[in-house]
N, C-alpha and C. Protein backbone atom coordinates (compact mmCIF):
# COMPACT_ATOMS: atom_id res chain seq x y z
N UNK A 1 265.77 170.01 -21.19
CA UNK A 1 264.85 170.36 -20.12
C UNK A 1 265.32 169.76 -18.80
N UNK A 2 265.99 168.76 -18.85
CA UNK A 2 266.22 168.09 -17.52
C UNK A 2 267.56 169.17 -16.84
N UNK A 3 268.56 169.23 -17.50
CA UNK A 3 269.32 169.99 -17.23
C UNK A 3 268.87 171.42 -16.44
N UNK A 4 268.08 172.15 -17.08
CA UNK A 4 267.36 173.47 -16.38
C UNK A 4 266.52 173.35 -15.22
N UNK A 5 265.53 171.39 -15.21
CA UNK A 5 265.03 171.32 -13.90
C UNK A 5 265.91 170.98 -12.72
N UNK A 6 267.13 170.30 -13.21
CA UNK A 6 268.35 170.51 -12.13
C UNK A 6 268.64 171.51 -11.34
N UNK A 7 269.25 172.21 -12.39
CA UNK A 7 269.50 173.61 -12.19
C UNK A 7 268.65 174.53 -10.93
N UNK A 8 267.05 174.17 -11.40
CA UNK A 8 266.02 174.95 -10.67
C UNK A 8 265.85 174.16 -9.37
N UNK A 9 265.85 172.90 -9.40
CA UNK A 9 266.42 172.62 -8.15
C UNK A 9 267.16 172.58 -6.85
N UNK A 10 268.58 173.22 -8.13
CA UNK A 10 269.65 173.40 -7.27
C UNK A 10 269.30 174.79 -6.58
N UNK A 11 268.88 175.26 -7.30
CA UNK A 11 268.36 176.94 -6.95
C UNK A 11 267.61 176.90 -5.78
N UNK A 12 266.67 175.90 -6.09
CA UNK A 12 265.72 176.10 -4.88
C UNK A 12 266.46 175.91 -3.50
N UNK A 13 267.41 174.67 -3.49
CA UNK A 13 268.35 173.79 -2.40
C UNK A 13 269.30 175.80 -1.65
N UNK A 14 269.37 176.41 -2.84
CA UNK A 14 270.58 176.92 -2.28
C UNK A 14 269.35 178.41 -1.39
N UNK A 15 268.30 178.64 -2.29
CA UNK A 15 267.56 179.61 -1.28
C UNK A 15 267.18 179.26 -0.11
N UNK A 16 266.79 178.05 -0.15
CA UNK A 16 266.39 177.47 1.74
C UNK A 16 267.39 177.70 2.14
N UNK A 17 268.94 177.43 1.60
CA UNK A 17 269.89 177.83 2.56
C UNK A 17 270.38 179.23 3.02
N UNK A 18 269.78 180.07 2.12
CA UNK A 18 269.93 181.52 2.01
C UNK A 18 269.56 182.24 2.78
N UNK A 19 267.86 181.94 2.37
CA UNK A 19 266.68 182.93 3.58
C UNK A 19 267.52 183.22 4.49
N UNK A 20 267.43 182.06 5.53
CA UNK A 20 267.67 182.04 7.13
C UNK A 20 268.83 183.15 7.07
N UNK A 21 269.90 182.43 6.57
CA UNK A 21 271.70 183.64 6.58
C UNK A 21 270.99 184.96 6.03
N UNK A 22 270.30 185.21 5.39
CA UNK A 22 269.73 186.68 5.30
C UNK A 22 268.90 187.20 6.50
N UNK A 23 268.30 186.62 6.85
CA UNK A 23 267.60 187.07 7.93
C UNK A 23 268.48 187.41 9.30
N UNK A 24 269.13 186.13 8.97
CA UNK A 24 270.34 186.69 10.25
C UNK A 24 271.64 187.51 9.81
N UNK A 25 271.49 188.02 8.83
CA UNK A 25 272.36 189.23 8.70
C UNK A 25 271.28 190.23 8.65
N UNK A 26 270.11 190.40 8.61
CA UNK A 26 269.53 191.53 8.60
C UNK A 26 269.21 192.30 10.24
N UNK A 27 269.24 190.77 10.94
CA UNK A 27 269.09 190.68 12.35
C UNK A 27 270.89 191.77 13.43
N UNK A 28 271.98 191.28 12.38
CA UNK A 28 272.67 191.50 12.81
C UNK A 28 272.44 192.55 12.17
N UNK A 29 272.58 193.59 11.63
CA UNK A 29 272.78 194.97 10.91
C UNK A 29 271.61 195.63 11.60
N UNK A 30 270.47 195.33 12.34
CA UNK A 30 269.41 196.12 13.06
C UNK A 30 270.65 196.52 14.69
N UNK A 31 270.76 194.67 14.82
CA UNK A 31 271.22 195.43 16.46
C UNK A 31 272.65 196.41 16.12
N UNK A 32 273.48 196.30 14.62
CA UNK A 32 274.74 197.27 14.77
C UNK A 32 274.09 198.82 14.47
N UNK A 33 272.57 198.95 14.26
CA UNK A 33 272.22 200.31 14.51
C UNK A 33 271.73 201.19 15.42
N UNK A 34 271.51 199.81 16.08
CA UNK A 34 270.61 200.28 17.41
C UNK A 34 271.60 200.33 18.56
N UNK A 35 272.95 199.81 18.16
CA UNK A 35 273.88 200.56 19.02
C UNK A 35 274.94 201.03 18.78
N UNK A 36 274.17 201.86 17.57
CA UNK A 36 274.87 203.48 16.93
C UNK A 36 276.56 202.44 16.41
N UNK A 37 276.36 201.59 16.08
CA UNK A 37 277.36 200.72 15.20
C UNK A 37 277.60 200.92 13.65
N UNK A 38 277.52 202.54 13.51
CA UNK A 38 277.31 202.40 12.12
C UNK A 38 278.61 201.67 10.94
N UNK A 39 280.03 201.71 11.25
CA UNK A 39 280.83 201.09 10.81
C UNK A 39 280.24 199.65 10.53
N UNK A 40 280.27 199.30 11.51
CA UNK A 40 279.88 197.82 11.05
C UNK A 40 278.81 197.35 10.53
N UNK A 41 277.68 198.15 10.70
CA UNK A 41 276.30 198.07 9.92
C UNK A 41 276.53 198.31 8.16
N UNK A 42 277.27 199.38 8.12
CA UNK A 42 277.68 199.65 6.48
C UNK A 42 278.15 198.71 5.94
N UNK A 43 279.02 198.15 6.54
CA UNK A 43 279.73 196.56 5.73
C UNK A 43 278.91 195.93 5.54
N UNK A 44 278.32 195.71 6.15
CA UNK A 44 277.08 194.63 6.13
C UNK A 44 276.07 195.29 4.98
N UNK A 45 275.72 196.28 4.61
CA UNK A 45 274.73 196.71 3.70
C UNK A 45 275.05 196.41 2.27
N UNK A 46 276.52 196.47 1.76
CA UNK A 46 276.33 195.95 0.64
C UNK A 46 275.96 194.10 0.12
N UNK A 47 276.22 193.44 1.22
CA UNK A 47 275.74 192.26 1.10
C UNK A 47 274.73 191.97 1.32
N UNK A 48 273.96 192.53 1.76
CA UNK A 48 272.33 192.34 2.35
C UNK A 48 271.94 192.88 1.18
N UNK A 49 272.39 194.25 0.21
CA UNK A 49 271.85 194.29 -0.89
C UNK A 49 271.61 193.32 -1.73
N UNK A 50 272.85 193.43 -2.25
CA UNK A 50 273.56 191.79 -3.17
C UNK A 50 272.45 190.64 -2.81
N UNK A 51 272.69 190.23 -1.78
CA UNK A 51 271.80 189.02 -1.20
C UNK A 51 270.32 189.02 -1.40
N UNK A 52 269.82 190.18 -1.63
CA UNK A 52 268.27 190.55 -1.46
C UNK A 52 268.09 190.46 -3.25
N UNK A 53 269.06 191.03 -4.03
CA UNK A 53 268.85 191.79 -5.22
C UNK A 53 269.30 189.58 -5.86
N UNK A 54 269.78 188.58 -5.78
CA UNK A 54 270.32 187.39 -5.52
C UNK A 54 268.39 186.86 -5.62
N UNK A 55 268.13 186.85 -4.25
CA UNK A 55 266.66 186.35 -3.85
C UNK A 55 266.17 186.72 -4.95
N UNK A 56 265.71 187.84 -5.09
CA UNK A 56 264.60 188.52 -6.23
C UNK A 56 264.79 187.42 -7.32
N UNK A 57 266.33 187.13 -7.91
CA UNK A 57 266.36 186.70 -8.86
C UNK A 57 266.63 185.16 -8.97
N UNK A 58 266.58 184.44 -8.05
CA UNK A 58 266.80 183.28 -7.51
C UNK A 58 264.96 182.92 -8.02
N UNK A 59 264.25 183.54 -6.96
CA UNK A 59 262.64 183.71 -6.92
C UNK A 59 262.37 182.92 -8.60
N UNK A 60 262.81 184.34 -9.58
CA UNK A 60 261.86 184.47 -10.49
C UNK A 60 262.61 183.27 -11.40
N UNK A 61 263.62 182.58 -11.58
CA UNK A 61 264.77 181.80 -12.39
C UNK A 61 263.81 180.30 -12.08
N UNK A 62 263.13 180.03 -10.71
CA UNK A 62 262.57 179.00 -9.92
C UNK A 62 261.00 178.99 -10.03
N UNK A 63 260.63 179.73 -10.65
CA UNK A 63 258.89 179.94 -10.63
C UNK A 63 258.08 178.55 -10.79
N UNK A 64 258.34 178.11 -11.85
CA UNK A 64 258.18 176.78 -12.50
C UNK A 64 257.96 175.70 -11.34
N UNK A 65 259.30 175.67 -10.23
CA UNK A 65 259.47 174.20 -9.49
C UNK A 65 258.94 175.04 -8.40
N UNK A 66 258.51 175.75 -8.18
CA UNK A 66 257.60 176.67 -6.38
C UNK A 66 256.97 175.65 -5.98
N UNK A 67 256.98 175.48 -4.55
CA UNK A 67 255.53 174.05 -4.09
C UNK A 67 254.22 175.18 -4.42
N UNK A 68 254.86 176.33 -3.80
CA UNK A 68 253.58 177.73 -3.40
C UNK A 68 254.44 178.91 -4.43
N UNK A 69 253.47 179.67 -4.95
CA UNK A 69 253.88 180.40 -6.00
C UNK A 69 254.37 181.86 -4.81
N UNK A 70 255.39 182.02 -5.17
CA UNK A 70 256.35 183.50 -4.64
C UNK A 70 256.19 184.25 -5.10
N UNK A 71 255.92 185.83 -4.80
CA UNK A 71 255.53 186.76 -6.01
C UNK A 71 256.89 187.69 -5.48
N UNK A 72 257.60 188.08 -6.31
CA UNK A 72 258.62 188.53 -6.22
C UNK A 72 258.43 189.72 -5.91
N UNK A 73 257.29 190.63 -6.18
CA UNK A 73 257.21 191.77 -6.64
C UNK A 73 256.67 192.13 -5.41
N UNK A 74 255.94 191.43 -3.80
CA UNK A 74 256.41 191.83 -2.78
C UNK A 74 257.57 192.43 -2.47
N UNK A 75 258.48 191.48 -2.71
CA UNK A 75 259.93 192.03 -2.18
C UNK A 75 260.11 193.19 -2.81
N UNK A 76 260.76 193.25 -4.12
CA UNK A 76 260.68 194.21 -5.03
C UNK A 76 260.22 195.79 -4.34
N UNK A 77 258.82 195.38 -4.29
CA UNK A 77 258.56 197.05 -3.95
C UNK A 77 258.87 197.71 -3.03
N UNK A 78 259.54 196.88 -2.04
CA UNK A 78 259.96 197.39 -0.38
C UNK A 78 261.31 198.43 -1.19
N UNK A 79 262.02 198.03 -2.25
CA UNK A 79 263.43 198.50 -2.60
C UNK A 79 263.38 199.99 -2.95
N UNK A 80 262.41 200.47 -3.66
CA UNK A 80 262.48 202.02 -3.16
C UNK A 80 262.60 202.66 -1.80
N UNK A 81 262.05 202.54 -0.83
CA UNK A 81 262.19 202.84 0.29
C UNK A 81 263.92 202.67 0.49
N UNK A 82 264.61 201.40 0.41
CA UNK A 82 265.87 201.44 1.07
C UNK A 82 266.28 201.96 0.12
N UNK A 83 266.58 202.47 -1.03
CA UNK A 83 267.32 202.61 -1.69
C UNK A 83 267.06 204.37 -1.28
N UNK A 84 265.70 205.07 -1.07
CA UNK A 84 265.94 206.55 -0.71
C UNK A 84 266.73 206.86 0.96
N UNK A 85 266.36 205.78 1.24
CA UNK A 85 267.28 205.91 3.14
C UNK A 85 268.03 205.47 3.24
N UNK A 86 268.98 205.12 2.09
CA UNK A 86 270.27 204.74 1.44
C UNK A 86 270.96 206.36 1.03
N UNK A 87 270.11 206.60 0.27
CA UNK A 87 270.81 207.92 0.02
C UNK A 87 270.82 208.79 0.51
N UNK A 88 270.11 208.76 1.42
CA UNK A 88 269.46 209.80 2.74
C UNK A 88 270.90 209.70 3.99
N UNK A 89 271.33 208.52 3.85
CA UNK A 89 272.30 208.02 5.43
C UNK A 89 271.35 207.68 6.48
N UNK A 90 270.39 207.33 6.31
CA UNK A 90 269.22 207.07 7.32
C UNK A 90 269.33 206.13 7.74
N UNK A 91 269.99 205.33 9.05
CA UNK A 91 270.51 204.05 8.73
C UNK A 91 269.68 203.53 9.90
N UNK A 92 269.10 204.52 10.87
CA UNK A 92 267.59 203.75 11.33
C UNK A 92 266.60 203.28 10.30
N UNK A 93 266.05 204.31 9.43
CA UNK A 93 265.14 204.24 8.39
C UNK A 93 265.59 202.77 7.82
N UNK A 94 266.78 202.66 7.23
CA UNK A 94 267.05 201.24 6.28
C UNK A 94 266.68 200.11 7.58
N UNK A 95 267.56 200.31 8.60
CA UNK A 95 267.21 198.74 9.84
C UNK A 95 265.56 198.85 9.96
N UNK A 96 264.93 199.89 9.36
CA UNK A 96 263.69 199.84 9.82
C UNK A 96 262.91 199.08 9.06
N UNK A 97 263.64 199.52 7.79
CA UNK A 97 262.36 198.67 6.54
C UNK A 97 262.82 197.00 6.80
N UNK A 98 264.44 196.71 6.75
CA UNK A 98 264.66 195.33 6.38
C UNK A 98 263.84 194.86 7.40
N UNK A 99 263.78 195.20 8.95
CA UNK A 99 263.58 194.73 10.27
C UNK A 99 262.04 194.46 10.34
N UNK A 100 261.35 194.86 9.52
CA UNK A 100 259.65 195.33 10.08
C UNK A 100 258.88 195.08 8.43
N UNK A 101 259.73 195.92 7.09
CA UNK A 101 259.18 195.17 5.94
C UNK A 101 259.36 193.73 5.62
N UNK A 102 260.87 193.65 4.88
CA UNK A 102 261.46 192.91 4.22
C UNK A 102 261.45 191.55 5.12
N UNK A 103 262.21 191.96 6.38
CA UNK A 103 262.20 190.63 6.91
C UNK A 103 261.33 189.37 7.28
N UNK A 104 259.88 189.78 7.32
CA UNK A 104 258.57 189.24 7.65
C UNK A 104 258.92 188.58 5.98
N UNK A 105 258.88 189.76 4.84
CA UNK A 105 258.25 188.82 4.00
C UNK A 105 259.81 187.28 3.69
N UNK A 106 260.68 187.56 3.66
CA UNK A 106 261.66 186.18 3.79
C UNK A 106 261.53 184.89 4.43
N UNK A 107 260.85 185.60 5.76
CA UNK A 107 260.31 184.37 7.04
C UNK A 107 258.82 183.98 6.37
N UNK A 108 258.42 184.62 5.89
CA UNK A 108 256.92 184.07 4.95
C UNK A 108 257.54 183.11 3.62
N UNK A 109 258.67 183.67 3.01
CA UNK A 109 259.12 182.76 1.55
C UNK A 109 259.78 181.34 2.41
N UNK A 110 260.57 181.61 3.34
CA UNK A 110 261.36 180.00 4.11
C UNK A 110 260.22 178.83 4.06
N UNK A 111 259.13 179.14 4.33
CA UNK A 111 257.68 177.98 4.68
C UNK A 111 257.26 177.92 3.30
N UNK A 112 257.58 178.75 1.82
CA UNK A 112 257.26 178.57 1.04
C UNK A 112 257.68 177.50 -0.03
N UNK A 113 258.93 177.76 0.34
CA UNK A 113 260.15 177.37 -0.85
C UNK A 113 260.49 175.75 -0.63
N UNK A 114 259.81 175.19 0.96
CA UNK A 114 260.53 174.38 1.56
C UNK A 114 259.86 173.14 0.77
């Protein structure tokens, strides 16, 4: 058991360090759409996936050591949306959800996790 509360520790140490670098890549991938940057916005989308799909599972691995309980399944449900304006090429639509859904709720988990 001590070993796994390490572990969940370490987990927790490495999401505080996470949030923020997500947020500021989500920050950066809004302004590379908003000035029609789509090259460089695409690079950036598979790591913001990764990174988001990371959180989810970071979240639920850490439940146990939470100061404040995280419900994952906020995040979670925002992922239909990007995943249809993903397939769409909608790449306002995606800066729209991370920028206005997703991102609020990350800046809500940073005050959580801390």
């Amino acid at each position: 058991m001590k070993e796994q509360e390490t572990l969940m520790k370490e987990t927790i140490e490495e999401i505080n360090i996470y949030l923020p670098k997500m947020i500021q890549g989500i920050e950066i991938f809004v302004e590379h759409v908003m000035q029609a940057r789509e090259k460089e916005a695409q690079k950036l989308l598979a790591n913001i996936f990764e990174g988001l799909e990371w959180i989810v599972q970071a979240v639920l691995l850490t439940r146990e050591m939470q100061p404040e309980n995280i419900k994952e399944q906020e995040l979670v449900e925002k992922f239909p949306l990007l995943i249809d304006a993903y397939e769409n090429k909608d790449f306002v639509l995606i800066s729209d959800v991370l920028d206005y859904e997703i991102k609020p709720i990350l800046e809500k988990w940073i005050h959580r996790v801390h």
